[in-house]
Protein backbone atom coordinates (compact mmCIF):
# COMPACT_ATOMS: atom_id res chain seq x y z
CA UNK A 1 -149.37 -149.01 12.94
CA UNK A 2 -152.95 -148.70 12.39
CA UNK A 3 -152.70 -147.68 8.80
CA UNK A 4 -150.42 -150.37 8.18
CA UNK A 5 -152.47 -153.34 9.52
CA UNK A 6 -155.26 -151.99 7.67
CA UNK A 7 -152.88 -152.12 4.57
CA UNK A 8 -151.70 -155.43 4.78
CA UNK A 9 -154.99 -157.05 5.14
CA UNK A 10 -156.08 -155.56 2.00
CA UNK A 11 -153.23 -156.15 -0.04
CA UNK A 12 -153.18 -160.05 1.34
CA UNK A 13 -156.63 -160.16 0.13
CA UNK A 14 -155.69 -159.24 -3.16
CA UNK A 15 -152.66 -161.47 -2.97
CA UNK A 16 -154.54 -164.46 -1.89
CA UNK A 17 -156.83 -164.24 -5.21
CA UNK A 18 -154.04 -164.28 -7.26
CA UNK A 19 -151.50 -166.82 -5.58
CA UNK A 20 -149.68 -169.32 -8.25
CA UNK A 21 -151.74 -171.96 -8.57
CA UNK A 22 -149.31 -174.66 -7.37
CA UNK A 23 -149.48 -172.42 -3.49
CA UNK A 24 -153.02 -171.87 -4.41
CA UNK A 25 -153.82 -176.15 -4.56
CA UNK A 26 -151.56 -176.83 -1.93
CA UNK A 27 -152.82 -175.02 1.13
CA UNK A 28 -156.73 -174.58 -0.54
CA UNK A 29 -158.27 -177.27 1.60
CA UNK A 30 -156.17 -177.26 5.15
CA UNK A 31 -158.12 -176.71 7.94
CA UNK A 32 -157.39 -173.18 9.60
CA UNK A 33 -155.69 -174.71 12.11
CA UNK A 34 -153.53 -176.31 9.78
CA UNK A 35 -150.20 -174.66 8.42
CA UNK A 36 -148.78 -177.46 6.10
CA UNK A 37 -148.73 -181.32 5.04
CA UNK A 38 -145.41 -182.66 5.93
CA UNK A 39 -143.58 -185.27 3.34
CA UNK A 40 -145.19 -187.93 5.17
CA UNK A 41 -148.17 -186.61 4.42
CA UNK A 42 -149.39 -185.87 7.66
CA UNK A 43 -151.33 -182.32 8.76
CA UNK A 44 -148.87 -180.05 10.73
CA UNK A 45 -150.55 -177.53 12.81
CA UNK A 46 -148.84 -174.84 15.40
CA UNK A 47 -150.53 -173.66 18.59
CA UNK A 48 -150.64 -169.83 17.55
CA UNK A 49 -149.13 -168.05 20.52
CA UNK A 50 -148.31 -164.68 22.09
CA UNK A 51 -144.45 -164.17 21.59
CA UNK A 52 -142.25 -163.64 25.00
CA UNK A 53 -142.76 -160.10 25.73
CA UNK A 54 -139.22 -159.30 25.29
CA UNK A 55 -139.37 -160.35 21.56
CA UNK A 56 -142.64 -158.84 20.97
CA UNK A 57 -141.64 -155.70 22.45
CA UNK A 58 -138.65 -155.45 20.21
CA UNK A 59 -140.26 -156.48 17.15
CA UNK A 60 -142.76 -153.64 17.71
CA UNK A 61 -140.14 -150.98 18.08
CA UNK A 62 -138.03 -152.29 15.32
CA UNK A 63 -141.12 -152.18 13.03
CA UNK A 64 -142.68 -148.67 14.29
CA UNK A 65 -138.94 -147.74 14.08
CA UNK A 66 -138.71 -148.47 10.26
CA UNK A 67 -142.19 -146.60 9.60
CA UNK A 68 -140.91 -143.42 11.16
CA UNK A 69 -137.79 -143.71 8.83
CA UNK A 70 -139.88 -144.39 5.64
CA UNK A 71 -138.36 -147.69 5.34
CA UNK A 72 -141.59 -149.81 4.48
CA UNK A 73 -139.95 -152.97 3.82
CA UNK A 74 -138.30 -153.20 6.72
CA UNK A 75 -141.65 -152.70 8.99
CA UNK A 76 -142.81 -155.40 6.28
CA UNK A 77 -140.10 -157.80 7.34
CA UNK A 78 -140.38 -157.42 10.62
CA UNK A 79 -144.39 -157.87 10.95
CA UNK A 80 -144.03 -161.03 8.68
CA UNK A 81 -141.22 -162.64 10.93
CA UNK A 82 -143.42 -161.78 13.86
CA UNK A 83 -146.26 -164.01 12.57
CA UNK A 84 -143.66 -166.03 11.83
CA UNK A 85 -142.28 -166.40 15.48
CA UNK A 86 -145.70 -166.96 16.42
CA UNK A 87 -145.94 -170.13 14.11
CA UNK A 88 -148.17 -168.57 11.63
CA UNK A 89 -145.96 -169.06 8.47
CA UNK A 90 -149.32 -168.79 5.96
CA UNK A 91 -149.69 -165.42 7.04
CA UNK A 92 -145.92 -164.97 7.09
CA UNK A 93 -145.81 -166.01 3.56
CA UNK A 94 -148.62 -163.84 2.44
CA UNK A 95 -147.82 -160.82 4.44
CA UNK A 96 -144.52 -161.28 2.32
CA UNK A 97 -145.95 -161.87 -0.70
CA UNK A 98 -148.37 -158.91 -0.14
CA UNK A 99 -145.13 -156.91 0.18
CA UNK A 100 -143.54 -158.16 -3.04
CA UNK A 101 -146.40 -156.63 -5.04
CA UNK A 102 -145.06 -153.21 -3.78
CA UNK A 103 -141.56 -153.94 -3.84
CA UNK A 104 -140.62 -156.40 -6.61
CA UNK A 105 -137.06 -155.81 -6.94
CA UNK A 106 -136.25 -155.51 -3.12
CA UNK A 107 -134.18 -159.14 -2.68
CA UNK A 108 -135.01 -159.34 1.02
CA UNK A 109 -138.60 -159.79 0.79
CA UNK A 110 -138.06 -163.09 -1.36
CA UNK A 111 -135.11 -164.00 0.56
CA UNK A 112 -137.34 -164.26 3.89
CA UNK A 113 -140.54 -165.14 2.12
CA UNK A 114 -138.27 -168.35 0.43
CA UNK A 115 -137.10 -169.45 4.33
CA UNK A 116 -140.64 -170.00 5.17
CA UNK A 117 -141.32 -171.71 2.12
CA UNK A 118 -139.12 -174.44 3.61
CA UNK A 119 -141.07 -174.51 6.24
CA UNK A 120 -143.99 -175.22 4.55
CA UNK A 121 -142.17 -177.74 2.78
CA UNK A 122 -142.63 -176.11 -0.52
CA UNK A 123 -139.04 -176.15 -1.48
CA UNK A 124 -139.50 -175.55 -5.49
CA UNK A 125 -141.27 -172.59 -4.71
CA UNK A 126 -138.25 -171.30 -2.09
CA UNK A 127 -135.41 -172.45 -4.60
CA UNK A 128 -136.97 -169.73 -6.99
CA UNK A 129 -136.87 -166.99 -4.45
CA UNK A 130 -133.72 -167.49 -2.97
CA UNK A 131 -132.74 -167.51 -6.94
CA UNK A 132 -134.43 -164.49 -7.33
CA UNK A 133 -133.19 -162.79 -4.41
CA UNK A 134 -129.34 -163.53 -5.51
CA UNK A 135 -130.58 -162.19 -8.83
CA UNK A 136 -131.11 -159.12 -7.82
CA UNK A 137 -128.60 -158.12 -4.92
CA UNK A 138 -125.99 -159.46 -7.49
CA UNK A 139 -123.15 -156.90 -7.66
CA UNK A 140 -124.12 -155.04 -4.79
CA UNK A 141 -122.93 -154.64 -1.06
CA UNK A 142 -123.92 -157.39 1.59
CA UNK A 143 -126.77 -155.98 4.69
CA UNK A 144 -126.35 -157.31 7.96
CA UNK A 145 -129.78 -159.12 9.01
CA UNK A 146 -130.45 -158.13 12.58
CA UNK A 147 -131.60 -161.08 14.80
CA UNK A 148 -135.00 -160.92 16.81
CA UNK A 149 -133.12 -161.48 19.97
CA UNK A 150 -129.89 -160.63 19.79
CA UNK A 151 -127.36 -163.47 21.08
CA UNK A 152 -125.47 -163.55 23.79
CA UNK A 153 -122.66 -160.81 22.24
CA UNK A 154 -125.20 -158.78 20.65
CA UNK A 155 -123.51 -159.39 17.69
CA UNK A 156 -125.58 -160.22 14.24
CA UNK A 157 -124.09 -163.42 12.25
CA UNK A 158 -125.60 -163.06 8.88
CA UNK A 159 -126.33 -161.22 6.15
CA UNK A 160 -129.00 -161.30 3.19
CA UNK A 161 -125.94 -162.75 1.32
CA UNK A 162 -125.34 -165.48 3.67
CA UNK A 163 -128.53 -166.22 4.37
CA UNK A 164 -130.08 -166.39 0.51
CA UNK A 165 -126.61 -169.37 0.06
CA UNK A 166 -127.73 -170.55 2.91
CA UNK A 167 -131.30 -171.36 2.76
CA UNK A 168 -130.97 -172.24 -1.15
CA UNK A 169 -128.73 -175.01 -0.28
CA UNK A 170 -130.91 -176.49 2.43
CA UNK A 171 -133.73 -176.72 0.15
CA UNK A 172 -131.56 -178.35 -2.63
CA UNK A 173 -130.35 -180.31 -0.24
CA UNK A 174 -133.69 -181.21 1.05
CA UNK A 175 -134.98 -182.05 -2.47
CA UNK A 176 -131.54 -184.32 -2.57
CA UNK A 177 -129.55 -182.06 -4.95
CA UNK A 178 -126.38 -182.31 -3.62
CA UNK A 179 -124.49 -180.97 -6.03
CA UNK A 180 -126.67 -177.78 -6.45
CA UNK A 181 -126.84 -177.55 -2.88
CA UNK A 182 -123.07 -177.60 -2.78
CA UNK A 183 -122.63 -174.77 -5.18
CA UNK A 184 -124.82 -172.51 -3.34
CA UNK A 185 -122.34 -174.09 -0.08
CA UNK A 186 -119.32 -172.61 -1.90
CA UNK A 187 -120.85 -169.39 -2.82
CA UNK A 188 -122.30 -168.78 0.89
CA UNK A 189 -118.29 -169.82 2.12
CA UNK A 190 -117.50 -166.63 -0.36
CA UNK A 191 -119.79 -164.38 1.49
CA UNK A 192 -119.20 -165.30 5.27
CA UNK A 193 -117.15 -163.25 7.40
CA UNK A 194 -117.35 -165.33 10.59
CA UNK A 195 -117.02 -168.88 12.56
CA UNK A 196 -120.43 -169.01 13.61
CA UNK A 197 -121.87 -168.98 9.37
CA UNK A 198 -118.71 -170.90 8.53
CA UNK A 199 -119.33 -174.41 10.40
CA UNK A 200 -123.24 -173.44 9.46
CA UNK A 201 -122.11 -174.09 5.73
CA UNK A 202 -119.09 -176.42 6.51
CA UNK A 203 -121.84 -178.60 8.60
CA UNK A 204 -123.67 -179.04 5.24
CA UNK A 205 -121.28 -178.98 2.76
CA UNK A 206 -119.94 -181.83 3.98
CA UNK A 207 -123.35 -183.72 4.51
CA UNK A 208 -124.13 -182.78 0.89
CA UNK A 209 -120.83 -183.79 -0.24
CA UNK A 210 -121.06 -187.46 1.21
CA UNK A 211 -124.36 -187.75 0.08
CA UNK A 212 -123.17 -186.58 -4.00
CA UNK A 213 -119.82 -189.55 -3.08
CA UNK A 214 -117.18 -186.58 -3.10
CA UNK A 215 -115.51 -188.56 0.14
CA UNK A 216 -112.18 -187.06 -0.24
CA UNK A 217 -113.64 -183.79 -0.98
CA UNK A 218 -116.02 -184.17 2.06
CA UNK A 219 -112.64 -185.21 4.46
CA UNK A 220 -111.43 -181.64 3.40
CA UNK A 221 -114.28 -180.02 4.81
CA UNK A 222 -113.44 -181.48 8.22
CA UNK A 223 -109.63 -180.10 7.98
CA UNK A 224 -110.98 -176.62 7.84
CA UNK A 225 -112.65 -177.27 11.63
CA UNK A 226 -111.20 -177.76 14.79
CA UNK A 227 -112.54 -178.01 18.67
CA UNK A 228 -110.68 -174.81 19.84
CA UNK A 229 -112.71 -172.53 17.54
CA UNK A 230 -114.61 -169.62 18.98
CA UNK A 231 -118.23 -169.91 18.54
CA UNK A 232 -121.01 -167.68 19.66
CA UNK A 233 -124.14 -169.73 18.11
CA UNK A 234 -123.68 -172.69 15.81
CA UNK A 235 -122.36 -175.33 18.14
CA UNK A 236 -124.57 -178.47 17.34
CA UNK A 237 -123.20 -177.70 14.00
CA UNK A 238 -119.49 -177.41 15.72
CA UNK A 239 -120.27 -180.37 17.73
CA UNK A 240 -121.22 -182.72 14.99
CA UNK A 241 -118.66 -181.84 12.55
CA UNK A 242 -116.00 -183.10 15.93
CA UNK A 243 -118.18 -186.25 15.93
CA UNK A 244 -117.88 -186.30 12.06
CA UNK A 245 -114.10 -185.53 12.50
CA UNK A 246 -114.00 -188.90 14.91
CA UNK A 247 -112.75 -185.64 17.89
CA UNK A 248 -115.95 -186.00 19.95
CA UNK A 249 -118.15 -189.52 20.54
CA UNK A 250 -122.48 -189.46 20.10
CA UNK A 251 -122.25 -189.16 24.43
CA UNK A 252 -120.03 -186.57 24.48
CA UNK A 253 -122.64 -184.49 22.44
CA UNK A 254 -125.86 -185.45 24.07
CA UNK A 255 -127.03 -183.23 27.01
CA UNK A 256 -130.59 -183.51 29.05
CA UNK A 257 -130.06 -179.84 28.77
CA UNK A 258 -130.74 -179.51 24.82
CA UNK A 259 -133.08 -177.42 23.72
CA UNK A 260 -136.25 -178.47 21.18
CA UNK A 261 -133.96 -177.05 18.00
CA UNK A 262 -130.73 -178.78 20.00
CA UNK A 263 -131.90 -182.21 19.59
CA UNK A 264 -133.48 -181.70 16.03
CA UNK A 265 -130.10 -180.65 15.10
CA UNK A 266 -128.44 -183.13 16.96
CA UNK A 267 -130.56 -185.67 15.81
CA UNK A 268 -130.50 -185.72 12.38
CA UNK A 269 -126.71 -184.88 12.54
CA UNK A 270 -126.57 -188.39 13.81
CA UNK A 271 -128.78 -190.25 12.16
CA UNK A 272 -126.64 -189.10 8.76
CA UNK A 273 -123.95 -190.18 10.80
CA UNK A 274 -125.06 -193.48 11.50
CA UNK A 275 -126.53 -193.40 7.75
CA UNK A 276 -123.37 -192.54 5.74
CA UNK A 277 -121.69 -195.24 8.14
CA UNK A 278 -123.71 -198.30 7.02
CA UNK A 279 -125.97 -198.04 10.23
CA UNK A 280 -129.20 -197.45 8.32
CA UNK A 281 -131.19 -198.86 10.70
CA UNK A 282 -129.87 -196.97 13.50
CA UNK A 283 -130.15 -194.23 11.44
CA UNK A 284 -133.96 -194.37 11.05
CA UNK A 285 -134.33 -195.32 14.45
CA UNK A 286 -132.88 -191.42 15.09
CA UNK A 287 -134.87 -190.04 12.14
CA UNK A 288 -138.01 -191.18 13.66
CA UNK A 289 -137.10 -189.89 17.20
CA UNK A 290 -136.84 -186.68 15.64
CA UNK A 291 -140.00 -187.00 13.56
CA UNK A 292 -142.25 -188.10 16.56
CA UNK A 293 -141.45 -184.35 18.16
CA UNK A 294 -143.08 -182.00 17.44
CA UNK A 295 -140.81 -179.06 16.62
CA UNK A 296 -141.67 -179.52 13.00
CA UNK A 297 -140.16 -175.80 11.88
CA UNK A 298 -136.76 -176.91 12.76
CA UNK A 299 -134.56 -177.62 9.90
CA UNK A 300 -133.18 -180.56 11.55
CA UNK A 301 -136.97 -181.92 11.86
CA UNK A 302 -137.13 -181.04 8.11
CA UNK A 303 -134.43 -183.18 6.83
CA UNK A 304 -134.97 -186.04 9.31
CA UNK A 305 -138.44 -186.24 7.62
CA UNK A 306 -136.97 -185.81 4.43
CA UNK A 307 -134.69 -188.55 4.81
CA UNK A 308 -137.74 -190.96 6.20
CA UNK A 309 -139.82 -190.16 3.16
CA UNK A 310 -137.91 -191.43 0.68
């Protein structure tokens, strides 16, 4: 692992000198502290932290794991999601890019480099990955993405297919490119093999279709849901597509016991509910709650800030 670290803090030298210039000007002058500027413009920092043991130790022996079996961008993968975890996503995204320089043509590395690029709120700069990534896995079989802690089943959700549709949506949809974002929606739909990514892409294909005014298109999305199915992950998704179905109420969904990513998911689930309902101001009023956390990484967090800044 030596030999490795040693590696990838050379090469992310060399990567850091010649970073587009649009990365270059964006994160020049942050404080180190700092990992982005959100749409509001204000400075979003992290509290670098140790992982839980139990993910550390398994990112460890996934990544050693990969070395022994000369698979270098997997070890690459894994280190960057571990800075990742940590809330480091500069390093994540240089560690990445570090890798590309080595592996150009693997689709993975841009695929996970592009999901951190939304974080960063550099969603231009993620669209082309995720582009690039379908690019070049075009034609071939799908890979099953391992999680870092497995779920409850032990049983892996998505793919690099799933998740390239996936994040390329969210970050059209974040730009408020609905119709782009719907396409990659359709294509992900193609690729999905199970409930869990299903109401994932249902949850915003139908957002994204409200939003583009496709309202009886949108009212299909909901037919393909229903409260008996079997989910193992993705039930604020499930829960809000009921509530968008008119099956579950706002109260029936909210629970002291949400997590941080719960209640960003939640929450801007509802404010678009209120939203698309003529209830801007409630709407807002949601957004803002969301905003004023501080579990900025969160998707939901993303869009809720999205939907403030304009």
């Amino acid at each position: 692992m030596k030999n490795l670290f040693l590696y990838t803090i050379a090469v992310t030298l060399l990567v850091a000198a010649c970073q587009p210039e649009t990365e270059q000007t964006r994160f020049e002058d942050l404080p180190d502290s700092a990992q982005t500027i959100s749409l509001l413009g204000d400075t979003l920092k992290t509290e670098i932290d140790s992982l839980p043991p139990a993910l550390a130790n398994r990112i460890d022996s996934l990544s050693a794991l990969a070395l022994e079996e000369d698979r270098l961008v997997n070890s690459y993968i894994w280190e960057a999601r571990k800075m990742a975890y940590t809330g480091d996503y500069r390093t994540a995204v240089i560690q990445l890019s570090s890798a590309i320089t080595e592996f150009p043509e693997e689709p993975r590395l841009y695929r996970h480099r592009g999901h951190r690029y939304i974080t960063l709120r550099e969603f231009d700069l993620a669209i082309q990955d995720f582009e690039k990534a379908a690019s070049l896995f075009e034609g071939q079989s799908d890979v099953v993405e391992p999680d870092g802690l497995p779920n409850a089943q032990n049983t892996p959700l998505s793919s690099l297919q799933t998740n390239t549709w996936y994040h390329l949506g969210l970050a059209h949809y974040l730009k408020g490119e609905y119709e782009k974002a719907n396409e990659a929606y359709m294509k992900g739909l193609e690729a999905t093999d199970n409930n869990d990514m299903r109401v994932a892409f249902l949850y915003w294909k139908y957002m994204a279709m409200r939003k583009a005014g496709h309202d009886v298109e949108a009212g299909k999305v909901l037919e393909q849901v229903s409260p008996e199915m079997e989910l193992i992950e993705n039930t604020s998704y499930h829960e809000l597509l009921m509530v968008f179905k008119g099956v579950f109420t706002e109260n029936q969904i909210l629970d002291n016991d949400n997590s941080e990513l719960d209640n960003s998911t939640l929450g801007y689930g509802l404010g678009f509910w209120h939203d698309i309902n003529g209830r801007d101001e409630r709407a807002n009023e949601i957004w803002q709650q969301v905003y004023d956390s501080n579990n900025w990484a969160a998707f939901g967090y993303i869009a809720s800030e999205a939907e403030l800044a304009k």
